[in-house]
N, C-alpha and C. Protein backbone atom coordinates (compact mmCIF):
# COMPACT_ATOMS: atom_id res chain seq x y z
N UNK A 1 20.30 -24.01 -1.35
CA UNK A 1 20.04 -22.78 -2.11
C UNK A 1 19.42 -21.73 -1.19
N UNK A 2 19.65 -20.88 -1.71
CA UNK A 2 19.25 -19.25 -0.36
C UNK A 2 18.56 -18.01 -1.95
N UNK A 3 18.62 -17.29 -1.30
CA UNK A 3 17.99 -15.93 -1.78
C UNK A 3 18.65 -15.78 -2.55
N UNK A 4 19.73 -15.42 -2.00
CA UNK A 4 21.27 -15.18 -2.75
C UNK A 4 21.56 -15.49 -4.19
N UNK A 5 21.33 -16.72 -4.01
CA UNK A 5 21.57 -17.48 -5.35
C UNK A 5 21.17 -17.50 -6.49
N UNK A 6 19.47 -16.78 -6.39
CA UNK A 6 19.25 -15.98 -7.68
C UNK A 6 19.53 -14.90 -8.35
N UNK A 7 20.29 -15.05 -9.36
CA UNK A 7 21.21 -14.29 -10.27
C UNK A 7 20.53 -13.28 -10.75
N UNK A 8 19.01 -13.38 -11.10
CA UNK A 8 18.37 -12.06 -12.06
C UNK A 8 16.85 -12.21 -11.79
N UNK A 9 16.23 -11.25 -12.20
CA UNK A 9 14.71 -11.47 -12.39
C UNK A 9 14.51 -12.58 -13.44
N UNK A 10 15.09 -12.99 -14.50
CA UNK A 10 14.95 -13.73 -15.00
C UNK A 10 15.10 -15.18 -14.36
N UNK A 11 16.22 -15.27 -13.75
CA UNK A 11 16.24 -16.54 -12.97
C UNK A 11 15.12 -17.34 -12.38
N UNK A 12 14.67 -16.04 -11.38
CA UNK A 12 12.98 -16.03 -10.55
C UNK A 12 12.08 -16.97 -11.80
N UNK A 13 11.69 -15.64 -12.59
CA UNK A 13 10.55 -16.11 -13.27
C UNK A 13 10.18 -17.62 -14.32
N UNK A 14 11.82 -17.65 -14.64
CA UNK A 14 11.90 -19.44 -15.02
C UNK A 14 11.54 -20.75 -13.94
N UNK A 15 12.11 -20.02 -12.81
CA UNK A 15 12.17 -21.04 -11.83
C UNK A 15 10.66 -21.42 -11.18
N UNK A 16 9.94 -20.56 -10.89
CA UNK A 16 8.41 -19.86 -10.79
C UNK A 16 7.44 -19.41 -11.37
N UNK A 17 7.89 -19.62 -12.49
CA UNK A 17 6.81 -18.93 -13.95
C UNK A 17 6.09 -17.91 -13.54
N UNK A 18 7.07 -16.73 -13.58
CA UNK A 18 6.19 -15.32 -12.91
C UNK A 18 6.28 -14.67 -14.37
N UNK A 19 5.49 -14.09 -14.17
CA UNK A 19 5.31 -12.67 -16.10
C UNK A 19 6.28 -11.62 -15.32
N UNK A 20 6.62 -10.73 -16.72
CA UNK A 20 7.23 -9.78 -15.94
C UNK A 20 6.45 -8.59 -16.82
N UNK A 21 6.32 -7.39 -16.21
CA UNK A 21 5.75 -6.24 -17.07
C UNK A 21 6.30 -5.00 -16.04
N UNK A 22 6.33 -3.38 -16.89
CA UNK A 22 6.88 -2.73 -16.24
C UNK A 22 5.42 -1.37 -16.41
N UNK A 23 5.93 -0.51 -15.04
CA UNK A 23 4.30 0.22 -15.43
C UNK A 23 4.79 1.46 -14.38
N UNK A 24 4.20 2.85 -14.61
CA UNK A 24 4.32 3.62 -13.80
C UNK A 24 3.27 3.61 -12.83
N UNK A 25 3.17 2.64 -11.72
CA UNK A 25 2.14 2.48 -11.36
C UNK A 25 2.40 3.42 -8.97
N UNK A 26 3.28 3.72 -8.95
CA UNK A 26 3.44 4.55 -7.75
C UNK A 26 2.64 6.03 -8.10
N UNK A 27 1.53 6.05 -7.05
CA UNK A 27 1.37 7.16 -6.59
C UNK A 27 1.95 7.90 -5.36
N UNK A 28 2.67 8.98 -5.43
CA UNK A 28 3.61 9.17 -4.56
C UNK A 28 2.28 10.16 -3.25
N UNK A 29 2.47 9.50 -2.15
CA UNK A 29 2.15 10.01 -0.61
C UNK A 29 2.38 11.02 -0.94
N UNK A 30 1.65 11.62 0.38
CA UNK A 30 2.55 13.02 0.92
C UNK A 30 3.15 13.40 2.13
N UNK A 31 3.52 12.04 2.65
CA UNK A 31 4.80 11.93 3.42
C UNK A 31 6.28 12.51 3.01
N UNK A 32 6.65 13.40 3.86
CA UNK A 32 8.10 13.86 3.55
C UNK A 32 8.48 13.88 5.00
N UNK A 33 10.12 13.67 4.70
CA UNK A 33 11.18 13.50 5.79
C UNK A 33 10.79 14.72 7.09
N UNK A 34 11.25 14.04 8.29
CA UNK A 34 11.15 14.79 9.11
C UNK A 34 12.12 15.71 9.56
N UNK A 35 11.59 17.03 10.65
CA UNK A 35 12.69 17.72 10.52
C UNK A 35 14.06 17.29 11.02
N UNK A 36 13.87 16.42 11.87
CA UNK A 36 15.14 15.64 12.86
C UNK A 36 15.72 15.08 12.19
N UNK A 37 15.15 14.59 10.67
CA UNK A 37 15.81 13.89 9.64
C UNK A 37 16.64 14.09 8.67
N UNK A 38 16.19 15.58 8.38
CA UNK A 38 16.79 16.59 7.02
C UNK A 38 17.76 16.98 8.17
N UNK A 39 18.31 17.33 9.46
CA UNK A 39 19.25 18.06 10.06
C UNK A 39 20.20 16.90 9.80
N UNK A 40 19.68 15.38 10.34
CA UNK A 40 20.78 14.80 10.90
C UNK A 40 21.28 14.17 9.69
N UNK A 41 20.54 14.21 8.84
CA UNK A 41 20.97 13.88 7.30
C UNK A 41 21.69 14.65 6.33
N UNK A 42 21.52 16.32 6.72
CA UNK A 42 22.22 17.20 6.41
C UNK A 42 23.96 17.31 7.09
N UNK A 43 24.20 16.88 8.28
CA UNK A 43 25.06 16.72 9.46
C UNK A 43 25.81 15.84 8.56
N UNK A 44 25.23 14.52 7.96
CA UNK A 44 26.31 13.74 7.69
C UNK A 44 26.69 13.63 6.17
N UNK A 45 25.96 14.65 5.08
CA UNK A 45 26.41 14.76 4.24
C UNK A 45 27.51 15.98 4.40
N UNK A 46 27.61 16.79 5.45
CA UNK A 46 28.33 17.73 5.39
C UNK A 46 29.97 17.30 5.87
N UNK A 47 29.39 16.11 6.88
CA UNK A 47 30.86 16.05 8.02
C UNK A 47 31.38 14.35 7.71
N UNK A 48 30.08 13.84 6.92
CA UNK A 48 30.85 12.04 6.93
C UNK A 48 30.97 11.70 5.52
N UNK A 49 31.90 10.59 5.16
CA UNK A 49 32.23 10.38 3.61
C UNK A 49 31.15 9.24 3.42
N UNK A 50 29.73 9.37 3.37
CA UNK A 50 28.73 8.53 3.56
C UNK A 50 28.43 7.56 2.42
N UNK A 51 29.08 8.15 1.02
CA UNK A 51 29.33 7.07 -0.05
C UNK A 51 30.72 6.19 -0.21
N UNK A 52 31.25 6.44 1.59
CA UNK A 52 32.98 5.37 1.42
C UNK A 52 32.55 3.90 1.10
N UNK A 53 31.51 3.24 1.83
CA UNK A 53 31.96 2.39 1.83
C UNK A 53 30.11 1.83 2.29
N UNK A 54 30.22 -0.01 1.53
CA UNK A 54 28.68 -0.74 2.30
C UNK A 54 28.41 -0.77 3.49
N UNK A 55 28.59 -0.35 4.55
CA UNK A 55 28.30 0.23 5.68
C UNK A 55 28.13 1.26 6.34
N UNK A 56 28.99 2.46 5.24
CA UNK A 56 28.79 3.68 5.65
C UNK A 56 27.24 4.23 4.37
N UNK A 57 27.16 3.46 3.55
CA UNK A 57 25.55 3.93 2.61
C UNK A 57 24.61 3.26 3.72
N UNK A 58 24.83 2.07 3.87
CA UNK A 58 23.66 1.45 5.35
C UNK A 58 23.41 1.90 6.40
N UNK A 59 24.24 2.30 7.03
CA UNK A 59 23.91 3.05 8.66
C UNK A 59 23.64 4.63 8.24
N UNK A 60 24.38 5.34 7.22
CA UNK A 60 23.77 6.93 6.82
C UNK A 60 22.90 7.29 5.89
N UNK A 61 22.50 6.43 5.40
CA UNK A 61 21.92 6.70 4.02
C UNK A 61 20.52 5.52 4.25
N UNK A 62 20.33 4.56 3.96
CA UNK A 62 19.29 3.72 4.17
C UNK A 62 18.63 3.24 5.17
N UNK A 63 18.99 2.89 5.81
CA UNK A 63 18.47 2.95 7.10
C UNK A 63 17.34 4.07 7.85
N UNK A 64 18.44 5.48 8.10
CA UNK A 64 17.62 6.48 8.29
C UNK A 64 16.40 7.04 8.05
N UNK A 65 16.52 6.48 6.35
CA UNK A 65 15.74 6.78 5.70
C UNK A 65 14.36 6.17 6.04
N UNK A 66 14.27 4.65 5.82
CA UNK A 66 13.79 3.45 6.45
C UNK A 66 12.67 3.83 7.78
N UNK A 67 13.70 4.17 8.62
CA UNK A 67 13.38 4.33 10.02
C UNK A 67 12.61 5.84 9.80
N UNK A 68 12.92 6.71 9.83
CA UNK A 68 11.96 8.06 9.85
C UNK A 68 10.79 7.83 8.95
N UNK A 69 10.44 6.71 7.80
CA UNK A 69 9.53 6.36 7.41
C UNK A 69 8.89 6.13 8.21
N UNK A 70 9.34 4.63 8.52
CA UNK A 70 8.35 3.89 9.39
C UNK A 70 7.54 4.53 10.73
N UNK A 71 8.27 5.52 11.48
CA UNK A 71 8.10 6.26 12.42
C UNK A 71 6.60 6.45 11.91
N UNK A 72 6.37 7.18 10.95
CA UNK A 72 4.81 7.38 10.72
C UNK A 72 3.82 6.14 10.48
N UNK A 73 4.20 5.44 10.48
CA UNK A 73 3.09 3.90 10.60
C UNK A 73 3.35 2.85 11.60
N UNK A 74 3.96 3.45 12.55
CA UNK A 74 4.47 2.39 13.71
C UNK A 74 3.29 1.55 14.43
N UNK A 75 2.31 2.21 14.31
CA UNK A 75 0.95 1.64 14.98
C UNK A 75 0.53 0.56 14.35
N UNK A 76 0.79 0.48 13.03
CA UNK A 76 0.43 -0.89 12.59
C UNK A 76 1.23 -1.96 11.69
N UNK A 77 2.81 -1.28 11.76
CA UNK A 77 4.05 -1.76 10.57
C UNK A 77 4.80 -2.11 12.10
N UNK A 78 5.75 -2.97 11.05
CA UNK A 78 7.02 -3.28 11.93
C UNK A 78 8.27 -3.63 11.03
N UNK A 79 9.17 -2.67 11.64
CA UNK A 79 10.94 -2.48 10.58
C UNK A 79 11.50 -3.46 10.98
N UNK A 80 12.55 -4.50 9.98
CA UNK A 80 13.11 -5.37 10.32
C UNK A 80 14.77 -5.08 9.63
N UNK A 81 15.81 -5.46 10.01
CA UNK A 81 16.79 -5.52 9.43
C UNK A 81 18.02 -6.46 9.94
N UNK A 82 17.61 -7.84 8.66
CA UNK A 82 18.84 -8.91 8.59
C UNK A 82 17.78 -9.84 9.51
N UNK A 83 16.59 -9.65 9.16
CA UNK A 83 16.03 -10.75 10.21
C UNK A 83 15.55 -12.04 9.22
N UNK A 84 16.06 -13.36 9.84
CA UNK A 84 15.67 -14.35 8.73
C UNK A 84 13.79 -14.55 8.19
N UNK A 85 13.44 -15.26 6.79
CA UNK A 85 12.23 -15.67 6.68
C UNK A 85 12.67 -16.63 5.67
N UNK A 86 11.74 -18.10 5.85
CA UNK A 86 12.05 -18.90 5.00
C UNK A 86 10.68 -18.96 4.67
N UNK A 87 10.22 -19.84 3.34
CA UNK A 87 9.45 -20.44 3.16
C UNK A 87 9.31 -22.03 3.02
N UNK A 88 10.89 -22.08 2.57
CA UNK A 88 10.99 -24.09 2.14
C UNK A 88 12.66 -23.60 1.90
N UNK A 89 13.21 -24.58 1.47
CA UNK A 89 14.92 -24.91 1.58
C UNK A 89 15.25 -24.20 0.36
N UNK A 90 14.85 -23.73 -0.68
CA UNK A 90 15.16 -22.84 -1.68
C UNK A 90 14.53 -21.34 -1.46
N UNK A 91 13.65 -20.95 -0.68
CA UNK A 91 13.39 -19.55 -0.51
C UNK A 91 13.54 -19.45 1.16
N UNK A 92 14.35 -19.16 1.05
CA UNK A 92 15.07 -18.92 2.84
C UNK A 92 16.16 -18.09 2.48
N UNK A 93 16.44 -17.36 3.70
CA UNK A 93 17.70 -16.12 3.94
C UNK A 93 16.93 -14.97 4.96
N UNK A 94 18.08 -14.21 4.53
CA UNK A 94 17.81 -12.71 5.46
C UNK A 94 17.74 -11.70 4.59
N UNK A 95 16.30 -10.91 4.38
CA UNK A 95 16.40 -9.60 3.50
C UNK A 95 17.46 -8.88 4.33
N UNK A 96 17.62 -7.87 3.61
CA UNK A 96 18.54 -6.65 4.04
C UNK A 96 17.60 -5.72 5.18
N UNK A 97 16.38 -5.76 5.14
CA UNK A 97 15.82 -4.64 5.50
C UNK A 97 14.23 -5.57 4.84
N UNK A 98 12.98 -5.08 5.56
CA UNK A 98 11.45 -5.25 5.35
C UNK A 98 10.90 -4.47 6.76
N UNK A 99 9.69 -4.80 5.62
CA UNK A 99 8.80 -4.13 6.82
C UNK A 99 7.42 -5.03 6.42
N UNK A 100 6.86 -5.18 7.64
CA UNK A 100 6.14 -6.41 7.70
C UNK A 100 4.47 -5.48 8.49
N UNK A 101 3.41 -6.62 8.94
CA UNK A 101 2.38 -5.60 9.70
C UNK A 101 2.94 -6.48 10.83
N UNK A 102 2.28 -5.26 11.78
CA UNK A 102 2.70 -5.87 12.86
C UNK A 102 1.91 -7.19 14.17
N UNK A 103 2.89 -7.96 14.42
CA UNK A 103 1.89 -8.82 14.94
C UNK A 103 1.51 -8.92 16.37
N UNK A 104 0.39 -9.62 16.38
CA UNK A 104 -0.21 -9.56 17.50
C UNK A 104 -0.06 -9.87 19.09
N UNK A 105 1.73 -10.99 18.43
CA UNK A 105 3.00 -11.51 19.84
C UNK A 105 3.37 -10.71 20.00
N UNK A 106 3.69 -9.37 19.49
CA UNK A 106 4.63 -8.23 19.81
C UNK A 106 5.77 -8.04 18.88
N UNK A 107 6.53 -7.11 18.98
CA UNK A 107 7.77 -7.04 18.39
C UNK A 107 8.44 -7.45 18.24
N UNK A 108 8.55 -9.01 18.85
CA UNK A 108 9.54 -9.90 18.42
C UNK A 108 9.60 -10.91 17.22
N UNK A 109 8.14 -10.46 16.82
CA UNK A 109 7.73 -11.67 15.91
C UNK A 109 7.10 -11.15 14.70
N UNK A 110 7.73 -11.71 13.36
CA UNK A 110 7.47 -11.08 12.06
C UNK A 110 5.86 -11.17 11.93
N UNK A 111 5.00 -10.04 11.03
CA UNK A 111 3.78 -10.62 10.74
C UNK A 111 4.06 -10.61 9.52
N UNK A 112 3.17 -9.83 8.64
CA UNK A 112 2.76 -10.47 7.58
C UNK A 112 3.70 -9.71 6.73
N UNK A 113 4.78 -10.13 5.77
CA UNK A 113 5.85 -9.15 5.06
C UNK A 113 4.67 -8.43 4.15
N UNK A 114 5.27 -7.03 3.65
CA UNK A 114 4.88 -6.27 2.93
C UNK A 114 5.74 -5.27 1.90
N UNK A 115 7.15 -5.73 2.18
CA UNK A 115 7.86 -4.70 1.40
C UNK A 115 9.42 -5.44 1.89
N UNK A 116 10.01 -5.74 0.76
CA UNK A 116 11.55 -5.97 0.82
C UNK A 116 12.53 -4.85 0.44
N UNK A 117 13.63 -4.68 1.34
CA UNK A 117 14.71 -3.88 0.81
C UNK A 117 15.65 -4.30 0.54
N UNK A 118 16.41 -4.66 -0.56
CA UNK A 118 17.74 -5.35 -0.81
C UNK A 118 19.04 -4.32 -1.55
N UNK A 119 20.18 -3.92 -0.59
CA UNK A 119 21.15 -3.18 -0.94
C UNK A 119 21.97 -3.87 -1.82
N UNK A 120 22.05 -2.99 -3.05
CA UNK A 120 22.75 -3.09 -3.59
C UNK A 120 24.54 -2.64 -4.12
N UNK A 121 25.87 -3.30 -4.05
CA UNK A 121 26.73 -2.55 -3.73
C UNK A 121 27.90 -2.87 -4.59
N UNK A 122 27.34 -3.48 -6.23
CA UNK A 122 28.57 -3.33 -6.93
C UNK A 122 27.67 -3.23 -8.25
N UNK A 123 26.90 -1.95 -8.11
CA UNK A 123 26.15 -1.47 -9.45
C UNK A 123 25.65 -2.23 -10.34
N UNK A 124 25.05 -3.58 -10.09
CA UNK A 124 24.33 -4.69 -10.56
C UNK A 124 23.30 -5.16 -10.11
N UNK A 125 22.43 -4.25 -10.73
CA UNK A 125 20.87 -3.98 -10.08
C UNK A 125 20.35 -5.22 -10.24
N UNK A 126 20.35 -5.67 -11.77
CA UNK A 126 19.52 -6.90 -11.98
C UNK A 126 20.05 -8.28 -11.42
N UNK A 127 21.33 -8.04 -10.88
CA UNK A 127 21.45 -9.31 -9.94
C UNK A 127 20.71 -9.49 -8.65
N UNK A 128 20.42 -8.09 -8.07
CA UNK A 128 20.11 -7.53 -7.16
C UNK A 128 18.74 -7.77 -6.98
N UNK A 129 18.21 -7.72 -8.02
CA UNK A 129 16.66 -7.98 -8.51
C UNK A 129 16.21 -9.18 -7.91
N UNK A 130 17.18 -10.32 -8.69
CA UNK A 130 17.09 -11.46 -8.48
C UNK A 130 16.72 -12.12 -7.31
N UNK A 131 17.60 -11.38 -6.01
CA UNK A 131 17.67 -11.95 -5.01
C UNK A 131 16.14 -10.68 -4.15
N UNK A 132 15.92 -10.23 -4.49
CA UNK A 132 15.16 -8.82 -4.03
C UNK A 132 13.90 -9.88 -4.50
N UNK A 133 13.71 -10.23 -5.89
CA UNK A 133 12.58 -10.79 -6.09
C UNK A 133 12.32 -12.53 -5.64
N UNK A 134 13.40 -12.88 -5.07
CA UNK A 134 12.94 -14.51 -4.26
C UNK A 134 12.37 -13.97 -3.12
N UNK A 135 13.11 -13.02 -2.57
CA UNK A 135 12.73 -12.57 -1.14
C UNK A 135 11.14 -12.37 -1.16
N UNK A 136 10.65 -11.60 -2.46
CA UNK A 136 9.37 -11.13 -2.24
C UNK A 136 8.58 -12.53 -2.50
N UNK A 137 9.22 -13.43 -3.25
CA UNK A 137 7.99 -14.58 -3.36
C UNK A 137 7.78 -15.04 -2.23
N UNK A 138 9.03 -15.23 -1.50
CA UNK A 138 8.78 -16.24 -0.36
C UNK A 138 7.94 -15.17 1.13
N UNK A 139 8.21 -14.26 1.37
CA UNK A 139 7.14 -13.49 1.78
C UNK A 139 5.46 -13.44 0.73
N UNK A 140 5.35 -13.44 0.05
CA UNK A 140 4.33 -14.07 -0.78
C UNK A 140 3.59 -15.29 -0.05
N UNK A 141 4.45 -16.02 -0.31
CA UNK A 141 4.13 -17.68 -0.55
C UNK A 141 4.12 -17.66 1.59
N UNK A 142 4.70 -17.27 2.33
CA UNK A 142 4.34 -17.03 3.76
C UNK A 142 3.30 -16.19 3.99
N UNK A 143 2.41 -15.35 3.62
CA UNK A 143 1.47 -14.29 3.75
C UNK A 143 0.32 -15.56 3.38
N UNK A 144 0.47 -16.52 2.67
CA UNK A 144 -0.74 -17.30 2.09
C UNK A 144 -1.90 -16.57 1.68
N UNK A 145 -1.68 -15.52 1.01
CA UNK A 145 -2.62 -14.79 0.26
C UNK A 145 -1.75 -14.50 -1.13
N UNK A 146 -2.02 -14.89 -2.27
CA UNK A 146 -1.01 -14.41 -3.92
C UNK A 146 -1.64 -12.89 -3.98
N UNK A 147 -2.73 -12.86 -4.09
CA UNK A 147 -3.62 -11.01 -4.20
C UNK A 147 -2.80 -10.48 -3.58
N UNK A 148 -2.15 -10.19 -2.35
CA UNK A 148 -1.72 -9.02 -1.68
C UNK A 148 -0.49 -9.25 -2.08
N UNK A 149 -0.33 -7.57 -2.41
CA UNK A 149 1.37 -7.33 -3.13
C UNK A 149 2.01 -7.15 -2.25
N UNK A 150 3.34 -7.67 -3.00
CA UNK A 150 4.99 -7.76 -1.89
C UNK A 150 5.54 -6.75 -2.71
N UNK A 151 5.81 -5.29 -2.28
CA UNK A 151 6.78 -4.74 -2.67
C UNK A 151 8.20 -5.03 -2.62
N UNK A 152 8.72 -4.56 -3.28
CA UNK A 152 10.39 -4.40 -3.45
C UNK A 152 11.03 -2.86 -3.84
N UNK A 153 12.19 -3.05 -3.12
CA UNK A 153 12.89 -2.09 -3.45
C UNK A 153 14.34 -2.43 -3.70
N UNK A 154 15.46 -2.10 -4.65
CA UNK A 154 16.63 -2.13 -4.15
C UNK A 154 16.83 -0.75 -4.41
N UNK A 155 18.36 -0.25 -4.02
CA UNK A 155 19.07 0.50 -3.52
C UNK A 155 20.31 0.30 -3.06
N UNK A 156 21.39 1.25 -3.65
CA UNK A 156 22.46 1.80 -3.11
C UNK A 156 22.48 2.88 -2.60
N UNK A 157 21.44 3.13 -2.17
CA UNK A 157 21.60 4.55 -1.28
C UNK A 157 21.31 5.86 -2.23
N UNK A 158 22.21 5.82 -3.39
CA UNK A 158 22.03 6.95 -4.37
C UNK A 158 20.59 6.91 -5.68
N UNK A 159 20.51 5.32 -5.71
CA UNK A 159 19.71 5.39 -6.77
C UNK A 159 18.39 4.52 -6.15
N UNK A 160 17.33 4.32 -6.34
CA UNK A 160 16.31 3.86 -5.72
C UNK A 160 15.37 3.37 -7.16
N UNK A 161 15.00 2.37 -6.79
CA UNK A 161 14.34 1.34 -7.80
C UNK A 161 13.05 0.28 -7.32
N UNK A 162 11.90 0.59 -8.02
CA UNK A 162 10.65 -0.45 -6.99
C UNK A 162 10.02 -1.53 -8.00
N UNK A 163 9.83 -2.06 -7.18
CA UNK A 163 8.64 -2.90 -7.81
C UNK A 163 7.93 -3.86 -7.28
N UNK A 164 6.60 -4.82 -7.43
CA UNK A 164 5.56 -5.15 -6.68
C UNK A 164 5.23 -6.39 -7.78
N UNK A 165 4.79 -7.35 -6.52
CA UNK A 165 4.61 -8.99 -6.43
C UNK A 165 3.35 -9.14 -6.78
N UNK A 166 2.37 -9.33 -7.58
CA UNK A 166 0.98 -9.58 -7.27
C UNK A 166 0.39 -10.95 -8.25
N UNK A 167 -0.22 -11.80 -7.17
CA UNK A 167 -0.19 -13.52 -8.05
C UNK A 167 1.24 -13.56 -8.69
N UNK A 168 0.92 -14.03 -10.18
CA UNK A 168 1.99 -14.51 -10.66
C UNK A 168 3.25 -13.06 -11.49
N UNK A 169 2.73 -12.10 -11.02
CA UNK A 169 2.98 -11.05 -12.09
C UNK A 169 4.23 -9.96 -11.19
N UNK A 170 5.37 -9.81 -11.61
CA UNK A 170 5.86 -9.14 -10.73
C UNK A 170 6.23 -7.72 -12.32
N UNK A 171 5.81 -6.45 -11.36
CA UNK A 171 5.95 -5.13 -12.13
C UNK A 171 7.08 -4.48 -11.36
N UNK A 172 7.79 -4.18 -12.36
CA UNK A 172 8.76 -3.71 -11.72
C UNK A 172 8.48 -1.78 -12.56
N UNK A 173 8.39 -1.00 -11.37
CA UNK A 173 8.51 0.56 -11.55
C UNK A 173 9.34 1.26 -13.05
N UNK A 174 8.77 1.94 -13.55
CA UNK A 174 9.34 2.81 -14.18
C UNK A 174 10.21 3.99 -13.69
N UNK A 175 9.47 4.14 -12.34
CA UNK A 175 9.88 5.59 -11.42
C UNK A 175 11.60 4.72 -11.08
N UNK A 176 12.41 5.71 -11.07
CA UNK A 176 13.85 5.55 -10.74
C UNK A 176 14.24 6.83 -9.75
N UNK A 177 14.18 7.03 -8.25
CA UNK A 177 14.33 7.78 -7.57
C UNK A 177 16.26 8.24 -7.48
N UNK A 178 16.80 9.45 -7.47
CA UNK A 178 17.87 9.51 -7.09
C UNK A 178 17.94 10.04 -5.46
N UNK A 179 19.07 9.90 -4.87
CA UNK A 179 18.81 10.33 -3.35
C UNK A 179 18.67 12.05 -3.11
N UNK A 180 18.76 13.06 -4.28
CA UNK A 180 18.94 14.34 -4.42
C UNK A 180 17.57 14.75 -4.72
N UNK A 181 16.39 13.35 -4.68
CA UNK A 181 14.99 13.81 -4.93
C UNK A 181 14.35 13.08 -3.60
N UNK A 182 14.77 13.34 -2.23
CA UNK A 182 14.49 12.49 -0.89
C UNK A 182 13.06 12.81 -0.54
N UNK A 183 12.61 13.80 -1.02
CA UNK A 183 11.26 14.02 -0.85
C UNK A 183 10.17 13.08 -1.78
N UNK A 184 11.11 12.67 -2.66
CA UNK A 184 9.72 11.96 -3.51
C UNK A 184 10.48 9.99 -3.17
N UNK A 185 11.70 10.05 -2.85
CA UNK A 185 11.66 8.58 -2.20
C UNK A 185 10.72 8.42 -0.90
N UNK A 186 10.84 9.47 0.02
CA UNK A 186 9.65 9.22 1.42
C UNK A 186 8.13 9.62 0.70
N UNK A 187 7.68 9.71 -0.31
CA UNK A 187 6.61 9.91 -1.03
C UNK A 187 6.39 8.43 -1.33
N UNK A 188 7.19 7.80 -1.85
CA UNK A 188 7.53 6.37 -2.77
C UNK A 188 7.29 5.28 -1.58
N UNK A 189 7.60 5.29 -0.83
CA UNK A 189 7.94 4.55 0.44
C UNK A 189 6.94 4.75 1.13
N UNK A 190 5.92 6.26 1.24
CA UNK A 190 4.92 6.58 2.37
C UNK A 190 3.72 5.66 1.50
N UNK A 191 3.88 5.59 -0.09
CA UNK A 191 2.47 4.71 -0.93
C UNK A 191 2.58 3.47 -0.78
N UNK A 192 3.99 3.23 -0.70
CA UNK A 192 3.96 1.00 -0.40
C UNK A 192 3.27 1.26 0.75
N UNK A 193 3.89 1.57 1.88
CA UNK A 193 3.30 1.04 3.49
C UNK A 193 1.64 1.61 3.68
N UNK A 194 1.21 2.96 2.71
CA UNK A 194 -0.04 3.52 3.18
C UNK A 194 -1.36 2.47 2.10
N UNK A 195 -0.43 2.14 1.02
CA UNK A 195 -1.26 0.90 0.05
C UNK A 195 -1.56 -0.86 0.44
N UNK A 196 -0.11 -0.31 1.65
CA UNK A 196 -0.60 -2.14 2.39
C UNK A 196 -1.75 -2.01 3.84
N UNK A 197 -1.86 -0.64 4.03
CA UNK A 197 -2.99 -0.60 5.25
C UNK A 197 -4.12 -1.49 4.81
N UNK A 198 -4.99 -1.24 3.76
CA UNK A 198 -6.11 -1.50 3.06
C UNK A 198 -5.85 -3.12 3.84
N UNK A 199 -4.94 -3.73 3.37
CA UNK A 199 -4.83 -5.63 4.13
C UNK A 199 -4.90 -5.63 5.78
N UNK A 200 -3.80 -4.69 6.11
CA UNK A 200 -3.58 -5.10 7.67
C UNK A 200 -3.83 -4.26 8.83
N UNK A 201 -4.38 -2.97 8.42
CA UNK A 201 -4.77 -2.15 9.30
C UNK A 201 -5.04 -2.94 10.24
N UNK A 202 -5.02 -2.61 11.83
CA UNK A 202 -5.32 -3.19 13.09
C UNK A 202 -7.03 -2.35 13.69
């Protein structure tokens, strides 16, 4: 069994006896995109068909996004994408995308997860969930702390969706970002990583 294999948030929480509750609980940063970001992001909504296809939303659309985030917390975060984490033979795989703190071997080596990204790419969020929310337990259940929250996110690029791990309780966001509001997704994204300093600041 892998990540994969969980079908829904519901799946999770039977399997794990997690509660589920939903809450507007993001305070949005005031991190916004950079200027190198809005050009080159502007560039490829003008000149590339960036909603063709699951590779063309990943390399133009998520990613970028991702990365010009992280740029502002590099001193103490570290971006990962397709890099494996297991915990035991049922919570193992490769998120799509996390961001972890960073550790003290260097860049080669995951520290402590803090935020999952799982793309989504045939408009079936809550399957999406499923596998978005093993990912966060088992980063959970590897952090060996339940108190500190594992964010989540999925995404197709156009629509943006969060929610957060804490003990047994996973909340999933009320806030529903579209990509035509990019200032308040790098708002959304600047409060996970600036709300996980408080644990791992260096």
């Amino acid at each position: 069994m892998a990540f994969k294999d969980f079908t829904s948030i519901a799946h999770v929480q039977e399997t794990y006896n997690l509660k589920y509750t939903e809450d507007n609980y993001i305070v949005f940063s005031s991190l916004l995109p950079s200027t190198a970001f809005i050009e080159e992001f502007d560039f490829s909504c003008n000149y590339i068909d960036i909603f063709s296809s699951e590779v063309s939303r990943r390399e133009n659309i998520i990613y970028p996004v991702l990365k010009d985030v992280y740029k502002s917390y590099a001193e103490n975060f570290s971006i990962w994408s397709g890099k494996n984490i297991k915990h035991d033979e049922v919570l193992n795989g490769k998120p799509d995308y996390m961001f972890s703190s960073k550790s003290e071997l260097g860049k080669t080596v995951i520290g402590h997860p803090v935020a999952i990204i799982a793309y989504e790419n045939q408009n079936i969020f809550n399957k999406t969930w499923g596998k978005c929310l093993a990912e966060m337990l088992a980063a959970q259940k590897i952090n060996n702390d339940f108190s500190i929250p594992i964010h989540g996110i999925v995404t197709d690029g156009e629509l943006w969706q969060f929610g957060k791990l804490e003990n047994a309780l996973f909340t999933k966001s009320k806030t529903r970002l579209i990509l035509d509001a990019v200032d308040d997704i790098f708002g959304a994204l600047g409060y996970i990583i600036e709300s996980s300093e408080l644990y791992f600041k260096q």
